[in-house]
N, C-alpha and C. Protein backbone atom coordinates (compact mmCIF):
# COMPACT_ATOMS: atom_id res chain seq x y z
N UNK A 1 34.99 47.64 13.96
CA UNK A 1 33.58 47.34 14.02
C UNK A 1 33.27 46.77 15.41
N UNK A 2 31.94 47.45 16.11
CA UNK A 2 31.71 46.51 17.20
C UNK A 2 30.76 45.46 16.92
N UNK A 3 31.59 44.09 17.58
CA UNK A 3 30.82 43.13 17.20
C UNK A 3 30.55 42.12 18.89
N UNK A 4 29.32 41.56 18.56
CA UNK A 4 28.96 40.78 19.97
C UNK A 4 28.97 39.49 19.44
N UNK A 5 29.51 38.59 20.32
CA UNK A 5 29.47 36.88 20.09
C UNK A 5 28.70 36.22 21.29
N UNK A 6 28.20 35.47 20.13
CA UNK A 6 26.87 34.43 20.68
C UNK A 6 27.52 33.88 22.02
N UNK A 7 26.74 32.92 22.52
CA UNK A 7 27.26 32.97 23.53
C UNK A 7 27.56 30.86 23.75
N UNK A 8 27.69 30.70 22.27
CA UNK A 8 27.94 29.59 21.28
C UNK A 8 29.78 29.48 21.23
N UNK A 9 29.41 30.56 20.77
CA UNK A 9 30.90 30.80 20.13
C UNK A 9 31.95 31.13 21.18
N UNK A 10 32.89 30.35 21.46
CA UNK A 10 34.29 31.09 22.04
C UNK A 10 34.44 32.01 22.34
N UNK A 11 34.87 32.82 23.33
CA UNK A 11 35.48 33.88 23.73
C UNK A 11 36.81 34.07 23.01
N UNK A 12 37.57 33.29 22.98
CA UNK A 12 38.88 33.07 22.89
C UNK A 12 38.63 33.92 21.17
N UNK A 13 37.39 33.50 20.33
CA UNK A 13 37.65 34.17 19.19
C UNK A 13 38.32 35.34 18.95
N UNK A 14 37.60 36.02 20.17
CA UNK A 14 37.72 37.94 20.25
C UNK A 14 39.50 38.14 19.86
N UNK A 15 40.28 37.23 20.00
CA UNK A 15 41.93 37.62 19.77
C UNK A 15 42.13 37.65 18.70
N UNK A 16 41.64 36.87 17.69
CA UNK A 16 42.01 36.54 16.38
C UNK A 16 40.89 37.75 15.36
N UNK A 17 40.08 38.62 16.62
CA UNK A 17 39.66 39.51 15.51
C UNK A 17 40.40 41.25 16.51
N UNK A 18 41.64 41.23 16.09
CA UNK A 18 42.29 42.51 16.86
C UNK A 18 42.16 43.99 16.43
N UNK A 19 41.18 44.05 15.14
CA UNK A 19 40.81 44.66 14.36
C UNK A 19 39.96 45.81 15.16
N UNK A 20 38.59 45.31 15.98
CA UNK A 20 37.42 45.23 16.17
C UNK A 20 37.23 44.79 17.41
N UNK A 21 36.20 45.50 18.10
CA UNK A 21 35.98 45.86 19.88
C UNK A 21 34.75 44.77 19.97
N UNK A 22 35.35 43.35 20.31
CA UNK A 22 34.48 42.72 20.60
C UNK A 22 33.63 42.52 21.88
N UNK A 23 32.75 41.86 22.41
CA UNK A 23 32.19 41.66 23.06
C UNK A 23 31.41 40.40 23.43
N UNK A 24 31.44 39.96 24.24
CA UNK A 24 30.47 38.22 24.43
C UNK A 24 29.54 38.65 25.20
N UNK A 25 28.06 37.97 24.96
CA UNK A 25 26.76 37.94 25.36
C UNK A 25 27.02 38.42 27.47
N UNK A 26 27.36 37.48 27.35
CA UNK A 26 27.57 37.36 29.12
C UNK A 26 28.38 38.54 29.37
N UNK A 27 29.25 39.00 28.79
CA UNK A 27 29.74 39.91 29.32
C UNK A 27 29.30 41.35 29.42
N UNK A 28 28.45 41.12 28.26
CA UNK A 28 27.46 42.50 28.38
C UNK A 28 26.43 42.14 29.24
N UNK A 29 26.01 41.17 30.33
CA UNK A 29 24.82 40.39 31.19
C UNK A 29 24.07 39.83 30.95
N UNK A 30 23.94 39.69 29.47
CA UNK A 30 22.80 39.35 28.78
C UNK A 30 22.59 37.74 28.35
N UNK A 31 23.95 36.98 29.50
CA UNK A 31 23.58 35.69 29.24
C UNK A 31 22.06 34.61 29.26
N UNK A 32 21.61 33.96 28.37
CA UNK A 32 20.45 33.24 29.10
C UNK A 32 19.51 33.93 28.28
N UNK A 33 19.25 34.96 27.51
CA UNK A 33 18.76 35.87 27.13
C UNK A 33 18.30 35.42 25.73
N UNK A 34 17.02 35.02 25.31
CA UNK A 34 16.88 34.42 23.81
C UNK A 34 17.17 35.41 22.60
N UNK A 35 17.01 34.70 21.45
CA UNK A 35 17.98 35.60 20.61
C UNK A 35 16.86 36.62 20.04
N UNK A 36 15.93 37.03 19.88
CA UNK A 36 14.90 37.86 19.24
C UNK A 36 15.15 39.39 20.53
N UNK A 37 14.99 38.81 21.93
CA UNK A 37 15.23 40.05 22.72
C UNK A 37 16.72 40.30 22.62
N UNK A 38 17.17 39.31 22.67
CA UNK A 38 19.29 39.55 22.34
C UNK A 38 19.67 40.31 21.41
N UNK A 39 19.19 39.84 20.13
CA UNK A 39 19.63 41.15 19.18
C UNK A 39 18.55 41.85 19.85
N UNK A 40 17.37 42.57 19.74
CA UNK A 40 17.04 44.19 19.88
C UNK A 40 17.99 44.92 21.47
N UNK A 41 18.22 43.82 22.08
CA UNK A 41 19.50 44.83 23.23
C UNK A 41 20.78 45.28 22.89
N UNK A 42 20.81 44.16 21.72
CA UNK A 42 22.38 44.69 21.21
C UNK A 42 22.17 45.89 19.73
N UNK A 43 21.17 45.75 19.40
CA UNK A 43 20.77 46.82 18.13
C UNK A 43 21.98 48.14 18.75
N UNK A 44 21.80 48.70 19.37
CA UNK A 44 22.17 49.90 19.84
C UNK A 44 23.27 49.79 20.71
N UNK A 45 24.29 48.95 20.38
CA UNK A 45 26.01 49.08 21.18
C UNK A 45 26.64 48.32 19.91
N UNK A 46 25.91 47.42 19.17
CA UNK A 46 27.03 46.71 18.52
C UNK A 46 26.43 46.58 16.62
N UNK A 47 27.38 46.51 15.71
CA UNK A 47 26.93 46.48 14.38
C UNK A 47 26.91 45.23 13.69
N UNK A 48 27.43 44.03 14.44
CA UNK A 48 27.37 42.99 13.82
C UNK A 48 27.43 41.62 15.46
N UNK A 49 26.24 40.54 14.99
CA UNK A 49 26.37 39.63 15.83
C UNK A 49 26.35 38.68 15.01
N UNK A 50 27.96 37.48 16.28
CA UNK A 50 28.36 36.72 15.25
C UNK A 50 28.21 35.33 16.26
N UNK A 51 27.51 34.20 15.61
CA UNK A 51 26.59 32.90 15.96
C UNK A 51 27.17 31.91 15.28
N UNK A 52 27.20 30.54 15.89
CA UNK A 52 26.99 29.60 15.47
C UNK A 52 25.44 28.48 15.41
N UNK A 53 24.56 29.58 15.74
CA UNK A 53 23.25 28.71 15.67
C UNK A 53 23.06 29.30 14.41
N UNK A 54 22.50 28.18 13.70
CA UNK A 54 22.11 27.91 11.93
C UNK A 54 20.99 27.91 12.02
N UNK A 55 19.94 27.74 13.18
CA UNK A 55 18.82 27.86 12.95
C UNK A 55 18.30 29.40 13.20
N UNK A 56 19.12 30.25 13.10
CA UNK A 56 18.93 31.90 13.92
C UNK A 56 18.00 32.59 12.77
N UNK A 57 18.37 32.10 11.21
CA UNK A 57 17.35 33.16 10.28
C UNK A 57 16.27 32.28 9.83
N UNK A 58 15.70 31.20 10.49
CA UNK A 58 14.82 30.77 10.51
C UNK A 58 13.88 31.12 11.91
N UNK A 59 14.02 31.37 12.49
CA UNK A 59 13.49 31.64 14.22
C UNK A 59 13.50 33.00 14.52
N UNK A 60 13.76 34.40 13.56
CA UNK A 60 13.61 35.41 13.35
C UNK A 60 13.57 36.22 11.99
N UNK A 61 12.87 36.97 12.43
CA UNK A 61 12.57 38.05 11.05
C UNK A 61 13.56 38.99 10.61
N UNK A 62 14.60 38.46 9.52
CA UNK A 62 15.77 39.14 9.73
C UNK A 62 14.97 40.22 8.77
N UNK A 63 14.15 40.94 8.51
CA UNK A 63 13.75 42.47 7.78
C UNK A 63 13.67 43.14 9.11
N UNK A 64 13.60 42.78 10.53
CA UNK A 64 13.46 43.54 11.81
C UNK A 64 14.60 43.48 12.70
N UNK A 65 16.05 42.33 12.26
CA UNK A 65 16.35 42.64 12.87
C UNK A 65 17.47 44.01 13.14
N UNK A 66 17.96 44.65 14.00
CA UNK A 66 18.28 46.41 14.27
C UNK A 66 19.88 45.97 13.87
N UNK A 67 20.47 44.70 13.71
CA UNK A 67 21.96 44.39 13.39
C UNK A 67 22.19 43.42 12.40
N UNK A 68 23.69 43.72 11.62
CA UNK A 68 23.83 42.36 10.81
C UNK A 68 24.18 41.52 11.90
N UNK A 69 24.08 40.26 11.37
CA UNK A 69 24.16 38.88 11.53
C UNK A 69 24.80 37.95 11.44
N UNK A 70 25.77 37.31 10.91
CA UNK A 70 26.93 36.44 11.08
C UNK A 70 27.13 34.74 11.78
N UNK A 71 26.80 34.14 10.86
CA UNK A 71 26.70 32.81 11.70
C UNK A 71 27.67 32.58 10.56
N UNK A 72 28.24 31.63 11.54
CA UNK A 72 29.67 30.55 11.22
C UNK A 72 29.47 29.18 11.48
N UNK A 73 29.71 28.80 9.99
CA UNK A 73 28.98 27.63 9.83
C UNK A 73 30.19 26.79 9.55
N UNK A 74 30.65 25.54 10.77
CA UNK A 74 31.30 24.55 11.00
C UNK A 74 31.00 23.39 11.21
N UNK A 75 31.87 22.32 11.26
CA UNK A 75 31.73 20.67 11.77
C UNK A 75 31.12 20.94 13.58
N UNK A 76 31.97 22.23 14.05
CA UNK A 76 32.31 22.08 15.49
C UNK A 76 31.92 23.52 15.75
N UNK A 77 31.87 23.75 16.79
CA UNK A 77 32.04 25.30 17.45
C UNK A 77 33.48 25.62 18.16
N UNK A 78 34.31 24.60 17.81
CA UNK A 78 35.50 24.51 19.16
C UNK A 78 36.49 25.83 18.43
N UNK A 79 37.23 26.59 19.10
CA UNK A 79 38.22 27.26 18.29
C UNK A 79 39.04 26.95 17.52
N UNK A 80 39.64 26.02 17.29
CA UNK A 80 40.39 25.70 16.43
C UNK A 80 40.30 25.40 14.91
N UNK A 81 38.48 25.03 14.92
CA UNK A 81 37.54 24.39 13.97
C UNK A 81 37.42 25.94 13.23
N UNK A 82 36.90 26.91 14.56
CA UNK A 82 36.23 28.34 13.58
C UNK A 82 37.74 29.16 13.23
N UNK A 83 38.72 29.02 13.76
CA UNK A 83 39.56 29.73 13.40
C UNK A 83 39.71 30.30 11.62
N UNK A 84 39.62 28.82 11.10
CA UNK A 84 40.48 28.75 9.93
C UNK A 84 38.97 29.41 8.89
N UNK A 85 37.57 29.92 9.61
CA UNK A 85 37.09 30.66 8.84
C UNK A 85 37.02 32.02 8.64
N UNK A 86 37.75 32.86 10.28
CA UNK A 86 38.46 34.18 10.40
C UNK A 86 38.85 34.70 8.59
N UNK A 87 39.52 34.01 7.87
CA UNK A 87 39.73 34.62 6.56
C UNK A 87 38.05 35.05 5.80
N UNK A 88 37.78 34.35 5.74
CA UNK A 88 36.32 34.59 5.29
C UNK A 88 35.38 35.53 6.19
N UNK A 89 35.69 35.41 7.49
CA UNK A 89 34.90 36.19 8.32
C UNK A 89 35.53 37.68 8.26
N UNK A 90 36.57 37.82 7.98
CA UNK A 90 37.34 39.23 7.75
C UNK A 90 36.70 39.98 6.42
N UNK A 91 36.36 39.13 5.44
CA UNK A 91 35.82 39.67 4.02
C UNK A 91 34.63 39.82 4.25
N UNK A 92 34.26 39.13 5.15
CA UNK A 92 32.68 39.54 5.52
C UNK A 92 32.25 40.64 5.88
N UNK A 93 33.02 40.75 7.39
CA UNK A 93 33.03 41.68 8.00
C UNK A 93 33.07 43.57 7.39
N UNK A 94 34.26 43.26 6.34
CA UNK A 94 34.69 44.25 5.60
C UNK A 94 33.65 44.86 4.75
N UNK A 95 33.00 43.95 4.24
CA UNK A 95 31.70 43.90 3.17
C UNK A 95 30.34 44.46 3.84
N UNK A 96 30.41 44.23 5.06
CA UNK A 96 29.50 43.81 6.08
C UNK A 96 28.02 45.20 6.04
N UNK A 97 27.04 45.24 5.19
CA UNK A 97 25.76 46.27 5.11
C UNK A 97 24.90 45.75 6.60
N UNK A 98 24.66 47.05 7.18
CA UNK A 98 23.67 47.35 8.27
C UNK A 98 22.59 46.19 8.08
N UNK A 99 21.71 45.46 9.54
CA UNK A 99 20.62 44.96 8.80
C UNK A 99 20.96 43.65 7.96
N UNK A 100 22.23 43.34 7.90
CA UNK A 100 22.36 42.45 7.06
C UNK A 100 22.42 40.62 7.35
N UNK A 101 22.59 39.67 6.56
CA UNK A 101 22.74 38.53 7.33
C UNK A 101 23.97 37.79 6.57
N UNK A 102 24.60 37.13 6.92
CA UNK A 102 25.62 36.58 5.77
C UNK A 102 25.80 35.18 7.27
N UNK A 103 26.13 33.74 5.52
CA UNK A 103 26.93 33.00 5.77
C UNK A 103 27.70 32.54 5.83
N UNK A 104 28.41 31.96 6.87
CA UNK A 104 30.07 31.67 6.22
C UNK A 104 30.46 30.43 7.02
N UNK A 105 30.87 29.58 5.52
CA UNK A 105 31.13 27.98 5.52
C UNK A 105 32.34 27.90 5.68
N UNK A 106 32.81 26.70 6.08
CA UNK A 106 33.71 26.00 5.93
C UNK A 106 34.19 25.54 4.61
């Protein structure tokens, strides 16, 4: 699956998902870039964007937005913190419908 990470979230994640052709905000240029124009640039390279802002399906219209969605919901954003939700984020992922939004706790 191609997936883009917030620009919240670790880079370092992208190892622990070896599955799947990740990508980080900045690295596609699009750092700095708010999230309503962020997803519609990524609609069309990637099928799932994955966040640690909790306020993301409140501050957009997820019936418009062009990708699923994925926020990871922790104490921390640090890697070590989101690691141990990779299990859950794998079932997600797997599960994962177009268009879609899912949460995933700690």
């Amino acid at each position: 699956m191609r997936l883009l990470l917030d620009e919240s979230v670790p880079k370092r994640l992208r190892q622990y998902l070896p599955n799947h052709s990740v990508k980080t905000v900045v690295e596609m240029g699009w750092g700095g870039i708010k999230n309503g124009q962020l997803l519609a640039l990524a609609g069309p390279h990637f099928e799932a964007f994955i966040t640690v802002d909790k306020n993301l399906p409140y501050q957009q219209n997820l019936n418009k937005i062009p990708i699923a969605i994925v926020v990871l919901s922790a104490i921390s954003n640090e890697l070590p913190i989101l690691i141990h939700l990779l299990p859950k984020l794998e079932t997600a992922l797997n599960q994962l419908k177009p268009k879609s939004y899912v949460l995933i706790k700690s």
